[in-house]
PDB file of N, CA and C in Angstrom:
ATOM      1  N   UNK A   1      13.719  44.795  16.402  1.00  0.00           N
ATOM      2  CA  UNK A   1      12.400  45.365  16.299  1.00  0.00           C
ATOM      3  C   UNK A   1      12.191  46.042  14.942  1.00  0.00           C
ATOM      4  N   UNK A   2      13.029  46.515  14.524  1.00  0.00           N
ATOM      5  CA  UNK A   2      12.966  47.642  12.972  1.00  0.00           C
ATOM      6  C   UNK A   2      12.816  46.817  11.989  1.00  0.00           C
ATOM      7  N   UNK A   3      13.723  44.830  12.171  1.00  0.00           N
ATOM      8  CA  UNK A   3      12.835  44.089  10.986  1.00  0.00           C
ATOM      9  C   UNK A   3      11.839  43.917  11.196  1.00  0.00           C
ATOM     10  N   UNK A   4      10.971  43.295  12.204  1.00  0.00           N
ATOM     11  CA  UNK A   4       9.478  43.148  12.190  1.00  0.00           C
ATOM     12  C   UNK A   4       9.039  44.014  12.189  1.00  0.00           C
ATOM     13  N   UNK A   5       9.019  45.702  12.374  1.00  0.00           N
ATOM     14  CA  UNK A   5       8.585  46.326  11.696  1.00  0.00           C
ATOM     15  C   UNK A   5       8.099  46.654  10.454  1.00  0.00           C
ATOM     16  N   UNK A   6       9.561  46.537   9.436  1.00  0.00           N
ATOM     17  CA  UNK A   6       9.387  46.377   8.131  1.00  0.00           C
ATOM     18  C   UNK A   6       8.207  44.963   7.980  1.00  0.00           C
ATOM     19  N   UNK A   7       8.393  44.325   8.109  1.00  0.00           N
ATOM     20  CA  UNK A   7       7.988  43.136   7.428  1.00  0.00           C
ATOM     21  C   UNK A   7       6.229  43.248   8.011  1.00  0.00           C
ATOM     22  N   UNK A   8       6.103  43.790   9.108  1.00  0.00           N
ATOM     23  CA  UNK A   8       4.762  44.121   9.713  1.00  0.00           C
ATOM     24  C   UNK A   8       4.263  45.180   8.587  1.00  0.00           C
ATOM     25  N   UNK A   9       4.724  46.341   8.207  1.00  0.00           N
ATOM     26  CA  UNK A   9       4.393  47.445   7.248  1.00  0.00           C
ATOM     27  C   UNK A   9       4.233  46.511   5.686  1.00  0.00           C
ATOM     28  N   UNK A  10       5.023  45.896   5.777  1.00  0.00           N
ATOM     29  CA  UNK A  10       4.405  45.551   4.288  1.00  0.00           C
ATOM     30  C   UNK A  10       3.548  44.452   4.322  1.00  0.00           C
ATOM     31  N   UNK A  11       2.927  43.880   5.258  1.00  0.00           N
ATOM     32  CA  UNK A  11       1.886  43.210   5.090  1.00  0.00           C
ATOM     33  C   UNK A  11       0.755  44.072   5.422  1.00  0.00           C
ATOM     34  N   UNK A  12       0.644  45.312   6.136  1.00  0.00           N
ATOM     35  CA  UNK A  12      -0.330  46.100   6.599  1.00  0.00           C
ATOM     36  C   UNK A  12      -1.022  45.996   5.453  1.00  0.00           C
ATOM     37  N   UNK A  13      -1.402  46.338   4.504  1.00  0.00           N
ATOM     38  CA  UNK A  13      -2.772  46.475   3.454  1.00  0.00           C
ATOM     39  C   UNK A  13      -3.255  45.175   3.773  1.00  0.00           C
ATOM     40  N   UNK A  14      -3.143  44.135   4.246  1.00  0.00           N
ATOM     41  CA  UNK A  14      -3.955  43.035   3.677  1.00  0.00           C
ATOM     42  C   UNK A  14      -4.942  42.379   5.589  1.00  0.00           C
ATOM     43  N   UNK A  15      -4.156  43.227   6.579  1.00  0.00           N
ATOM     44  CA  UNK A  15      -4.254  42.960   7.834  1.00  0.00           C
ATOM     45  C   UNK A  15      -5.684  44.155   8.334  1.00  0.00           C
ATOM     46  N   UNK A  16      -6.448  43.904   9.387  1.00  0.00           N
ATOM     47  CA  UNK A  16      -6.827  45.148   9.778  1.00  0.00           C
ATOM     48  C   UNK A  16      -6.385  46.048  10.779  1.00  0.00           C
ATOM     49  N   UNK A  17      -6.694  47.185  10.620  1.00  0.00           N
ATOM     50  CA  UNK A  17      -6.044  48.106  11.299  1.00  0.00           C
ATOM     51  C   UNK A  17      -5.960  47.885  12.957  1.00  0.00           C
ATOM     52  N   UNK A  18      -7.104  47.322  13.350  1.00  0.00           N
ATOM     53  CA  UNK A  18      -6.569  46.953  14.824  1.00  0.00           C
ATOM     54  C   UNK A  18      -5.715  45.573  14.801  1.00  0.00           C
ATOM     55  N   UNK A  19      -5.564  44.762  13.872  1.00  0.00           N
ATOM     56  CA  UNK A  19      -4.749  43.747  14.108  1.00  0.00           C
ATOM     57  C   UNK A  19      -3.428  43.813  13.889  1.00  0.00           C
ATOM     58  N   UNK A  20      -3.192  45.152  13.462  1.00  0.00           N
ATOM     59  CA  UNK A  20      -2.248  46.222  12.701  1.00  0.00           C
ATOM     60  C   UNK A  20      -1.510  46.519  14.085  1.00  0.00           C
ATOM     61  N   UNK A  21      -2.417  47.478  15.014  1.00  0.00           N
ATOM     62  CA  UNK A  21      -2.384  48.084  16.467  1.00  0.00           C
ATOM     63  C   UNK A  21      -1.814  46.922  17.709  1.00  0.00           C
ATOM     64  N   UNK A  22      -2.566  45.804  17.441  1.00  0.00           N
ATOM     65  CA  UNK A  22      -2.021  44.795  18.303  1.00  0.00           C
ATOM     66  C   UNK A  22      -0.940  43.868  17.886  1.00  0.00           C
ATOM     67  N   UNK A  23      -0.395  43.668  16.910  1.00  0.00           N
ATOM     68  CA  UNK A  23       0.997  43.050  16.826  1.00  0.00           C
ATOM     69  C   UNK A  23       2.060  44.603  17.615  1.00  0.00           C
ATOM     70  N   UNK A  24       1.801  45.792  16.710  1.00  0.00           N
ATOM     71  CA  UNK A  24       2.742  47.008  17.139  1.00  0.00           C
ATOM     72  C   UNK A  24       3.166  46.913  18.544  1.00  0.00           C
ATOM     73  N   UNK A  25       1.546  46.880  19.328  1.00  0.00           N
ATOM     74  CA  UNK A  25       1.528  46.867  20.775  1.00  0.00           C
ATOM     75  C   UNK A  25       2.843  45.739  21.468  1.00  0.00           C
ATOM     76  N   UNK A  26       2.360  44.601  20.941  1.00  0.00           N
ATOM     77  CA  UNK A  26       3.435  43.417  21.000  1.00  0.00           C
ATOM     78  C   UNK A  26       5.037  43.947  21.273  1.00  0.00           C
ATOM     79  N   UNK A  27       4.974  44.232  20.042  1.00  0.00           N
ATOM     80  CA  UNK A  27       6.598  44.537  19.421  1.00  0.00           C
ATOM     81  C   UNK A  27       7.128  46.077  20.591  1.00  0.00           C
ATOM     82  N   UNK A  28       6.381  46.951  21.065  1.00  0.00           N
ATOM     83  CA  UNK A  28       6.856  47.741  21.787  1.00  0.00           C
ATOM     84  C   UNK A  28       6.442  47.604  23.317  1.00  0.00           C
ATOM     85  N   UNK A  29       5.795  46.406  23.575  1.00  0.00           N
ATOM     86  CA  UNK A  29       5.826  46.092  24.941  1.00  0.00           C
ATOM     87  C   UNK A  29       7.207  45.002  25.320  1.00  0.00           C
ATOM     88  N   UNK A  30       7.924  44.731  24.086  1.00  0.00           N
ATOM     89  CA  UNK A  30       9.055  43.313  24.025  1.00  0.00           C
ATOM     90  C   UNK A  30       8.483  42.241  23.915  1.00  0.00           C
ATOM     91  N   UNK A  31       7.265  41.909  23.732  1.00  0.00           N
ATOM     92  CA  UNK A  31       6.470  40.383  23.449  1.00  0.00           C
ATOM     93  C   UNK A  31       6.919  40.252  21.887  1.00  0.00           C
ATOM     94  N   UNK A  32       8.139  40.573  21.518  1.00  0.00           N
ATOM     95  CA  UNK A  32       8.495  39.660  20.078  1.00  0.00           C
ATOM     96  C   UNK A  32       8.131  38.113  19.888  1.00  0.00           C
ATOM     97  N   UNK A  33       8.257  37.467  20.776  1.00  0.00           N
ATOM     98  CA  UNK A  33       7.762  36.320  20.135  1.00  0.00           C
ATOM     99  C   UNK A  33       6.349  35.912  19.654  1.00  0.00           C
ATOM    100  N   UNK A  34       5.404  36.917  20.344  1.00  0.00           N
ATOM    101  CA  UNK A  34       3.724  37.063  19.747  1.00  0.00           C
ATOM    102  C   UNK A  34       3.672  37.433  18.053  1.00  0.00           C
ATOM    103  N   UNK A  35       4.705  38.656  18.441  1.00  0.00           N
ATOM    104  CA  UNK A  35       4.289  39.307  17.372  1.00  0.00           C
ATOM    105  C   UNK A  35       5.390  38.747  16.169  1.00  0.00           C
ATOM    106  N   UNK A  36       5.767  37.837  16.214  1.00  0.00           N
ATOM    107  CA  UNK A  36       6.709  37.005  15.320  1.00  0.00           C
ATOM    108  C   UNK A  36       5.647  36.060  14.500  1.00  0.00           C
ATOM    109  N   UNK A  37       4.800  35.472  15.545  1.00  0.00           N
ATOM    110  CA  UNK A  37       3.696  34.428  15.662  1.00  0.00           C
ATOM    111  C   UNK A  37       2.838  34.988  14.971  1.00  0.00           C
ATOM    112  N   UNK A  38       1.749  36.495  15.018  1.00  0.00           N
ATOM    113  CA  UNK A  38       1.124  36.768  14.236  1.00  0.00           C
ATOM    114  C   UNK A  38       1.843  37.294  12.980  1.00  0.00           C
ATOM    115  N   UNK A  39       2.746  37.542  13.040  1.00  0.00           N
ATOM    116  CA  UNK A  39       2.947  38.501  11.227  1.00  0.00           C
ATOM    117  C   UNK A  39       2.972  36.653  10.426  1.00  0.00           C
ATOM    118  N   UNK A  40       3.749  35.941  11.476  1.00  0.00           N
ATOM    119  CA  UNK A  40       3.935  34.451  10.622  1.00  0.00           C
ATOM    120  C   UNK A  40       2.794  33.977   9.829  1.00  0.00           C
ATOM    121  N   UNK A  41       1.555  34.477  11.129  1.00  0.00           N
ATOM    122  CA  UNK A  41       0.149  33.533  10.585  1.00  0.00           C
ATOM    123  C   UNK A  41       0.006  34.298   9.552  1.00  0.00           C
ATOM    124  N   UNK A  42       0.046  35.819   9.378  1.00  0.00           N
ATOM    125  CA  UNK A  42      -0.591  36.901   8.482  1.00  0.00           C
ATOM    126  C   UNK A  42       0.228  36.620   6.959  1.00  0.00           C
ATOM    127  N   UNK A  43       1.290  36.316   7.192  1.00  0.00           N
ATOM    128  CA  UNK A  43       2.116  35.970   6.286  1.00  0.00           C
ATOM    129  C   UNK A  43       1.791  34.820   5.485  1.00  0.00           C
ATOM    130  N   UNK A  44       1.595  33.667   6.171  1.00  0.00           N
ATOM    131  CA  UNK A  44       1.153  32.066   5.429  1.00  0.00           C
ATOM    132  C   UNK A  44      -0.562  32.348   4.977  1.00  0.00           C
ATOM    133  N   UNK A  45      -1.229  32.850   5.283  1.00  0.00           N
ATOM    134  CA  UNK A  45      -2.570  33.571   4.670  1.00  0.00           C
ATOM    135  C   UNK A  45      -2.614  34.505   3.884  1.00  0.00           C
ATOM    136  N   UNK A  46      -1.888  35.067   3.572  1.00  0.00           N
ATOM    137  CA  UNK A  46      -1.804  35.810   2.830  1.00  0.00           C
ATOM    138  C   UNK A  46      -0.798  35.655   1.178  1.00  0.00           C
ATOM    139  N   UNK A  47      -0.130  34.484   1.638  1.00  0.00           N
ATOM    140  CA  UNK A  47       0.656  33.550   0.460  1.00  0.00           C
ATOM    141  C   UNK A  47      -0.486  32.223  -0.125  1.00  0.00           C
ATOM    142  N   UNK A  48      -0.804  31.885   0.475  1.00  0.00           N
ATOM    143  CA  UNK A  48      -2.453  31.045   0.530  1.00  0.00           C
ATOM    144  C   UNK A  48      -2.716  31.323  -0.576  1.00  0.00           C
ATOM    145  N   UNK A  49      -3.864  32.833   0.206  1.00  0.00           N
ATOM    146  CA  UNK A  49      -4.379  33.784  -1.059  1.00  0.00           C
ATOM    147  C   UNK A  49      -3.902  33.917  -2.878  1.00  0.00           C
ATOM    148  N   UNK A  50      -2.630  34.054  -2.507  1.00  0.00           N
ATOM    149  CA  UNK A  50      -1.791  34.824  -4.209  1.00  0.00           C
ATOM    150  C   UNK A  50      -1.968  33.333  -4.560  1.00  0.00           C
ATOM    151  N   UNK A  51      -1.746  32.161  -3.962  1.00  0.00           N
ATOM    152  CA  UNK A  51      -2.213  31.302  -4.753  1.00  0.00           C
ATOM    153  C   UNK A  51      -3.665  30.572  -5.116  1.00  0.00           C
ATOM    154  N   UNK A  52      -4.803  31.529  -5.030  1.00  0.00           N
ATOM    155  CA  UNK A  52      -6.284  31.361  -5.016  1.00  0.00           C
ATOM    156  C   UNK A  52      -6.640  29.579  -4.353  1.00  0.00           C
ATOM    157  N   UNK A  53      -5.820  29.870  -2.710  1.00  0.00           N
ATOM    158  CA  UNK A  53      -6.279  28.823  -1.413  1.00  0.00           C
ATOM    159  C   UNK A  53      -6.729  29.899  -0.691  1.00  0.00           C
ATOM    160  N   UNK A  54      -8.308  29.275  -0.522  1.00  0.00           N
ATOM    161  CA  UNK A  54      -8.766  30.159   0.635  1.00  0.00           C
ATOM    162  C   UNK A  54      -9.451  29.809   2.160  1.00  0.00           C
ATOM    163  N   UNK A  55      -9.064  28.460   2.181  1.00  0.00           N
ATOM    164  CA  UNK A  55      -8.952  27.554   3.464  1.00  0.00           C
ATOM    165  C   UNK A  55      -7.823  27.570   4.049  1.00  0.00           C
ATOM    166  N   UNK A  56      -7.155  28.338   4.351  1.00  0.00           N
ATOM    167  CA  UNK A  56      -6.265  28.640   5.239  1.00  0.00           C
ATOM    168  C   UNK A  56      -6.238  28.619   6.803  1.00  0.00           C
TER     169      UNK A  56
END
């Protein structure tokens, strides 16, 4: 849980704050595999981006 934490915190600036609230929720109810699933999506959209793709 403390890596997807980390890795959840450093994508936080680019996520919103309730989408922020509902992976957390995930991760401390034990639904890791949701919240594996969203940081993944938040992650490949957000690498997209740095490369100015915005059809993601």
């Amino acid at each position: 849980m403390e890596e997807l934490m980390k890795e959840l915190n450093s994508i936080k600036k680019y996520i919103p704050y309730n989408t922020y609230r509902t992976i957390k929720g995930q991760m401390k109810s034990g639904n890791m595999a949701a919240a594996r699933t969203g940081i993944n999506r938040i992650k490949k959209r957000v690498e997209g981006q740095a490369y100015g793709h915005t059809c993601n």
